[in-house]
Structure formats: structure tokens, C-alpha cells
N, C-alpha and C. Protein backbone atom coordinates (compact mmCIF):
# COMPACT_ATOMS: atom_id res chain seq x y z
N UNK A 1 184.45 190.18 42.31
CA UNK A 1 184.12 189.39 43.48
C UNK A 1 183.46 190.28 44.50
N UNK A 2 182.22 189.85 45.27
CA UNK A 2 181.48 191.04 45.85
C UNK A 2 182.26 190.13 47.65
N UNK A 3 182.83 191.45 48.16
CA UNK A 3 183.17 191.01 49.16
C UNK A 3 181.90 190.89 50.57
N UNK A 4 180.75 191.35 50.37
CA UNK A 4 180.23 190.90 51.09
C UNK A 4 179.29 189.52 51.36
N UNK A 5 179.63 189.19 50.22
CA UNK A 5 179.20 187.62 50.25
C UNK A 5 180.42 186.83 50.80
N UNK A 6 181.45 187.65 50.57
CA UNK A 6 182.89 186.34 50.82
C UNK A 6 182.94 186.53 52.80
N UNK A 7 182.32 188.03 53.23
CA UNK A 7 182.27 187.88 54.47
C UNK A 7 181.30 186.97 55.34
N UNK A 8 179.76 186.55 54.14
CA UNK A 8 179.25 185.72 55.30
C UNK A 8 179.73 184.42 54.92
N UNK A 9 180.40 184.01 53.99
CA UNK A 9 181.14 182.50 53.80
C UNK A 9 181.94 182.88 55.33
N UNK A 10 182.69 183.47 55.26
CA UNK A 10 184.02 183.23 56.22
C UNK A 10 182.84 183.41 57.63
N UNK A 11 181.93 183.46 57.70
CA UNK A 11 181.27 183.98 58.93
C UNK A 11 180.54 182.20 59.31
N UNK A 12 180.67 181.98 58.21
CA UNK A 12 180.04 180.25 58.81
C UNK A 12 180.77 179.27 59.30
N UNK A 13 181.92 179.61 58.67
CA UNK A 13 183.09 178.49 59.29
C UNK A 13 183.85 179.20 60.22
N UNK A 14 183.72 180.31 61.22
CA UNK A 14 183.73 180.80 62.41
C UNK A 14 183.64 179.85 63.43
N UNK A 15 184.13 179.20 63.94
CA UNK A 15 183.67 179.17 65.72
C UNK A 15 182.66 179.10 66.17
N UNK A 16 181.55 178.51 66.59
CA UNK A 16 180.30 179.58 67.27
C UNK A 16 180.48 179.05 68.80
N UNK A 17 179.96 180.26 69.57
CA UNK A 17 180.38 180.08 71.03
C UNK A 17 179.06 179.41 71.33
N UNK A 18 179.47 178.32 72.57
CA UNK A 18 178.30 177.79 72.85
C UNK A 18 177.32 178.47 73.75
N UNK A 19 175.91 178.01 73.52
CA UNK A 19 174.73 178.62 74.20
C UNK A 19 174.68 178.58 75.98
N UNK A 20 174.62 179.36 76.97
CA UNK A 20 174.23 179.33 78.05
C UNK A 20 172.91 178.06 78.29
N UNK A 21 173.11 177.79 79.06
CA UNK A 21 171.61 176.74 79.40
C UNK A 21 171.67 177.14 80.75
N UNK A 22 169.92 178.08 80.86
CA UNK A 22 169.48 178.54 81.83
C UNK A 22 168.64 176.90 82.80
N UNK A 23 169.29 177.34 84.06
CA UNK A 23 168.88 176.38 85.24
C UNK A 23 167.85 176.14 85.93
N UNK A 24 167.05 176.98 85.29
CA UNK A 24 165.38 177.10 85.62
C UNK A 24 164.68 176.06 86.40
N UNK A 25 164.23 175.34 85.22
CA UNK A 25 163.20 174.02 85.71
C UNK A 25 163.99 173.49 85.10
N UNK A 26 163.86 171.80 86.03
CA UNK A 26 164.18 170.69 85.28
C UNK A 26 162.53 170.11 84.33
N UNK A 27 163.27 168.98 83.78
CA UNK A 27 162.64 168.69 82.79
C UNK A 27 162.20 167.65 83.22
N UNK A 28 160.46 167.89 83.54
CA UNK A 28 159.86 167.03 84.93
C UNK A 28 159.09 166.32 84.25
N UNK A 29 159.44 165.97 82.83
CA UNK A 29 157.87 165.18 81.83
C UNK A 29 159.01 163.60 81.96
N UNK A 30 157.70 162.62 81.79
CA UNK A 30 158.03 161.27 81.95
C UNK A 30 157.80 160.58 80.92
N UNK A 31 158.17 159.96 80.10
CA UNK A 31 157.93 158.90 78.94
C UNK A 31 156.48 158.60 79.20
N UNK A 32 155.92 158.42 78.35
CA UNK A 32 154.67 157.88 78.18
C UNK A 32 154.23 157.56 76.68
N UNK A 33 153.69 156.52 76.96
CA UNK A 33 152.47 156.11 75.61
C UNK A 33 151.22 156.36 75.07
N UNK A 34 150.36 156.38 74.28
CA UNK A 34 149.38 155.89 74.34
C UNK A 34 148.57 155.28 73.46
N UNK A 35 147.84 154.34 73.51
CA UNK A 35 147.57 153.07 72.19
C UNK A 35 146.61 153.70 71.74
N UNK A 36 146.72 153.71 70.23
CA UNK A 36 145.58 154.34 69.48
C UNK A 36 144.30 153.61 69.45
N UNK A 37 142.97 154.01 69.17
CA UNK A 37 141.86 153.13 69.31
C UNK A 37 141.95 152.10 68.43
N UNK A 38 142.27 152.39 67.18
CA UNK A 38 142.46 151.31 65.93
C UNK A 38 143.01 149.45 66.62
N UNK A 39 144.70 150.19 67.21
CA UNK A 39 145.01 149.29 68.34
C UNK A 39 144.16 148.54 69.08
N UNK A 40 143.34 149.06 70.20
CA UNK A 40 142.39 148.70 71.15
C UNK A 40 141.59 147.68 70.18
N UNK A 41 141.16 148.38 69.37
CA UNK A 41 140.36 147.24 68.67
C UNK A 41 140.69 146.30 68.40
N UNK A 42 142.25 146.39 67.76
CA UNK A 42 142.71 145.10 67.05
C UNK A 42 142.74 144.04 67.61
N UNK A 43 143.51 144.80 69.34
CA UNK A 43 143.51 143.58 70.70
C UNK A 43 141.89 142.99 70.62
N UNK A 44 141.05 143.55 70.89
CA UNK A 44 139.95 142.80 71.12
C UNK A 44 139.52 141.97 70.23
N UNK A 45 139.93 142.22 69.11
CA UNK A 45 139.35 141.20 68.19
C UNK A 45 140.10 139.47 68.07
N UNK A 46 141.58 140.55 68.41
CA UNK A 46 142.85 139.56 68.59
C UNK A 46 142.19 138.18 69.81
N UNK A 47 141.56 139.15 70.85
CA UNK A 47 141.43 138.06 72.02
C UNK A 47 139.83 137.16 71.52
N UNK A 48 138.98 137.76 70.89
CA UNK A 48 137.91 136.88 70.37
C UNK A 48 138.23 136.09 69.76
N UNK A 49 138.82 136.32 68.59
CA UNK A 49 139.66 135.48 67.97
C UNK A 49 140.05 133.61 68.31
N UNK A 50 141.17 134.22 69.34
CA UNK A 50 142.08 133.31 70.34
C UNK A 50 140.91 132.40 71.21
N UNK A 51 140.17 132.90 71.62
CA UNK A 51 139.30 132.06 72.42
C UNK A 51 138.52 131.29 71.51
N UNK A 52 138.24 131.81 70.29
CA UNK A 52 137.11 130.91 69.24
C UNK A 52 138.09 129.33 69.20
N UNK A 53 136.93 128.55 68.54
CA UNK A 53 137.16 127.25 68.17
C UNK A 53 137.57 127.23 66.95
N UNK A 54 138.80 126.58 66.50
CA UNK A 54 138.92 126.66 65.37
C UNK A 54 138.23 125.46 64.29
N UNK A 55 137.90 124.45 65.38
CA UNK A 55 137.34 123.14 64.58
C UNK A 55 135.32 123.69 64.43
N UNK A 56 134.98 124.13 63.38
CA UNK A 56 133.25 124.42 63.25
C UNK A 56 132.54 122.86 63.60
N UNK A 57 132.05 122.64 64.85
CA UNK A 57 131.65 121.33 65.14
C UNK A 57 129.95 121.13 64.14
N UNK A 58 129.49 122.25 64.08
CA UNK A 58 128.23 122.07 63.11
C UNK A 58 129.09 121.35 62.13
N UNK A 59 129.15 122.17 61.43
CA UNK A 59 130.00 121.76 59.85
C UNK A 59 130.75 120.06 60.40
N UNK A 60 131.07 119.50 61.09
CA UNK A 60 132.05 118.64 60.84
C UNK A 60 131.05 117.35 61.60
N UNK A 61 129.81 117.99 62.46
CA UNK A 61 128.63 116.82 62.24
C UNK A 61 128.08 116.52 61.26
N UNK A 62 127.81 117.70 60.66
CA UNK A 62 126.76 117.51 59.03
C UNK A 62 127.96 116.26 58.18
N UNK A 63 128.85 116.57 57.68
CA UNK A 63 129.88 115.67 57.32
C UNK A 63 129.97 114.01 57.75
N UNK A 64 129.88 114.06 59.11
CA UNK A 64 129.86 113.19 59.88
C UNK A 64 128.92 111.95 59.42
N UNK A 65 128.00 112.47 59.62
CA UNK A 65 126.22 112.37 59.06
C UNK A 65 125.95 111.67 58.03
N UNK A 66 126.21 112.57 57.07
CA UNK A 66 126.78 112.49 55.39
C UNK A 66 127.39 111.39 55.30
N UNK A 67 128.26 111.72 55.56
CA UNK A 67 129.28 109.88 55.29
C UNK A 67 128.62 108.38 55.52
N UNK A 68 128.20 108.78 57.52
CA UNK A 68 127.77 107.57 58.10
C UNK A 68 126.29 106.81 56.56
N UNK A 69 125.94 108.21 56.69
CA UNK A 69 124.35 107.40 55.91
C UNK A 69 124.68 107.10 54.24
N UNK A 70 126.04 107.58 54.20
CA UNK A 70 126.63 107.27 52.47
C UNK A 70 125.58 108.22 51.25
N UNK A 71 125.14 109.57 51.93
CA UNK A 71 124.82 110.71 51.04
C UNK A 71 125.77 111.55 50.43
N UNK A 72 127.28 111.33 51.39
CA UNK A 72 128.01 112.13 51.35
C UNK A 72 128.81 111.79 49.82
N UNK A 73 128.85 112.28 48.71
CA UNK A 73 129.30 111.99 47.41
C UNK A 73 129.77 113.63 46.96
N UNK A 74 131.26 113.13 46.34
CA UNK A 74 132.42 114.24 45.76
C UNK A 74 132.37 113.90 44.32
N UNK A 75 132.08 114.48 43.40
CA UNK A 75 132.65 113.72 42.10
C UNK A 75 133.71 114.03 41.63
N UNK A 76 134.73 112.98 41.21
CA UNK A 76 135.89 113.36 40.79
C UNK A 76 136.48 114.34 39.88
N UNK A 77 135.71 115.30 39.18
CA UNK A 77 135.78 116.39 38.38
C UNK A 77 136.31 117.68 39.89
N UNK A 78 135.63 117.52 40.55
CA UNK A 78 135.88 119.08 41.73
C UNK A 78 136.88 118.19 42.13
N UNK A 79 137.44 117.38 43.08
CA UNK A 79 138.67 117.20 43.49
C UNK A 79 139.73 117.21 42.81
N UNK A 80 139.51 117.24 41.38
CA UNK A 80 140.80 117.32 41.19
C UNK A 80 140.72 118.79 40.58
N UNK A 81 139.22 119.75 40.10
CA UNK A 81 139.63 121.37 40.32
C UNK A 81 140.26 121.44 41.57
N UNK A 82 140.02 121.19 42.71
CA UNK A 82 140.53 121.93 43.68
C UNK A 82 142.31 121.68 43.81
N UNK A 83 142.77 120.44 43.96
CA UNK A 83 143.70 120.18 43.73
C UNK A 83 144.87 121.08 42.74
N UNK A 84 144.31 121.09 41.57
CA UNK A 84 144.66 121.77 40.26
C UNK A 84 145.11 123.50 40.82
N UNK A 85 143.61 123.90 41.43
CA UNK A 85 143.61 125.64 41.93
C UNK A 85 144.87 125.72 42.85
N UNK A 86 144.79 124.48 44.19
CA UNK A 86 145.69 124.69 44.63
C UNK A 86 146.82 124.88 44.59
N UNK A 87 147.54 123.64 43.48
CA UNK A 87 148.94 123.76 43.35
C UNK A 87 149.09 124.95 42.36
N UNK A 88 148.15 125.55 41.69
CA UNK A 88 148.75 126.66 40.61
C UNK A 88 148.57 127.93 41.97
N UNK A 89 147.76 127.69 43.16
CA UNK A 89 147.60 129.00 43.85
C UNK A 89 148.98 129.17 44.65
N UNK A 90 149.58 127.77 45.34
CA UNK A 90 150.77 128.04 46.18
C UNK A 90 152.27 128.26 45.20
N UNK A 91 151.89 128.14 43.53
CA UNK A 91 153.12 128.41 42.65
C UNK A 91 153.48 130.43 42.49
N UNK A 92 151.99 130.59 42.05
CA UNK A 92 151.88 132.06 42.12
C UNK A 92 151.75 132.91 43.60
């Protein structure tokens, strides 16, 4: 058994006296933030966003249009792909 290894075991589970804390300066820093640019951007896009229209009034005259003058024709093959895509898209 090498006793100077058994002295720094017994040297860790010692006591240790606590540190002085010199009275110098106080500790005069204040919380602060600051938002990364990535952030900044996101807000701005966030607020373009928010102000846009969500209803496309072009798009929903052309439609409009369409219907009134009876050009507007779906054939029943795509409504029911879409239908079909959908319910297999909200399963997966």
C-alpha cells in the first residue's frame, strides 16, 4: 500500500476552511439582454405577416367571376384526389 496516495485520499475529505471575500468593489453590473438579429427579423416578418390579409381578394374575384358566368367547372376526378390526399395527409 503506497502511503502517499492514502495521504491525499485522507486530504480530500479534510475540512476545507472557507475563502476570505475581499470587500473591494461591489458588483455594479445589471441584468441585461440582447435580441439576436435572427430575432429582429423574425419580429418583423412576424408584424408583416399580422397586418397582411388573409382572404387573397384577386383570387376570390376571379372565382367569383367564374361561377357568376358558369366557366367555373371542377371535374369530379380532382375533388375527390384532393379529398383522398387529404384524409390520407391528416392520418400520416
Amino acid at each position: 500500500m503506497r502511503i502517499d496516495a492514502l495521504n491525499q485520499v485522507s486530504q480530500l475529505y479534510q475540512a476545507n476552511k472557507p475563502k476570505k471575500v475581499s470587500k473591494g468593489k461591489e458588483n455594479d453590473t445589471a441584468d441585461k439582454f440582447e435580441i439576436s438579429q435572427s430575432a429582429k427579423d423574425y419580429q418583423v416578418a412576424k408584424a408583416a405577416v399580422s397586418e397582411s390579409s388573409d382572404i387573397r381578394e384577386e383570387k376570390v374575384a376571379e372565382l367569383k367571376e367564374a361561377v357568376a358566368s358558369g366557366t367555373y367547372n371542377v371535374s369530379a376526378a380532382e375533388i375527390a384526389d384532393k379529398m383522398v390526399s387529404r384524409y390520407f395527409d391528416s392520418i400520416f
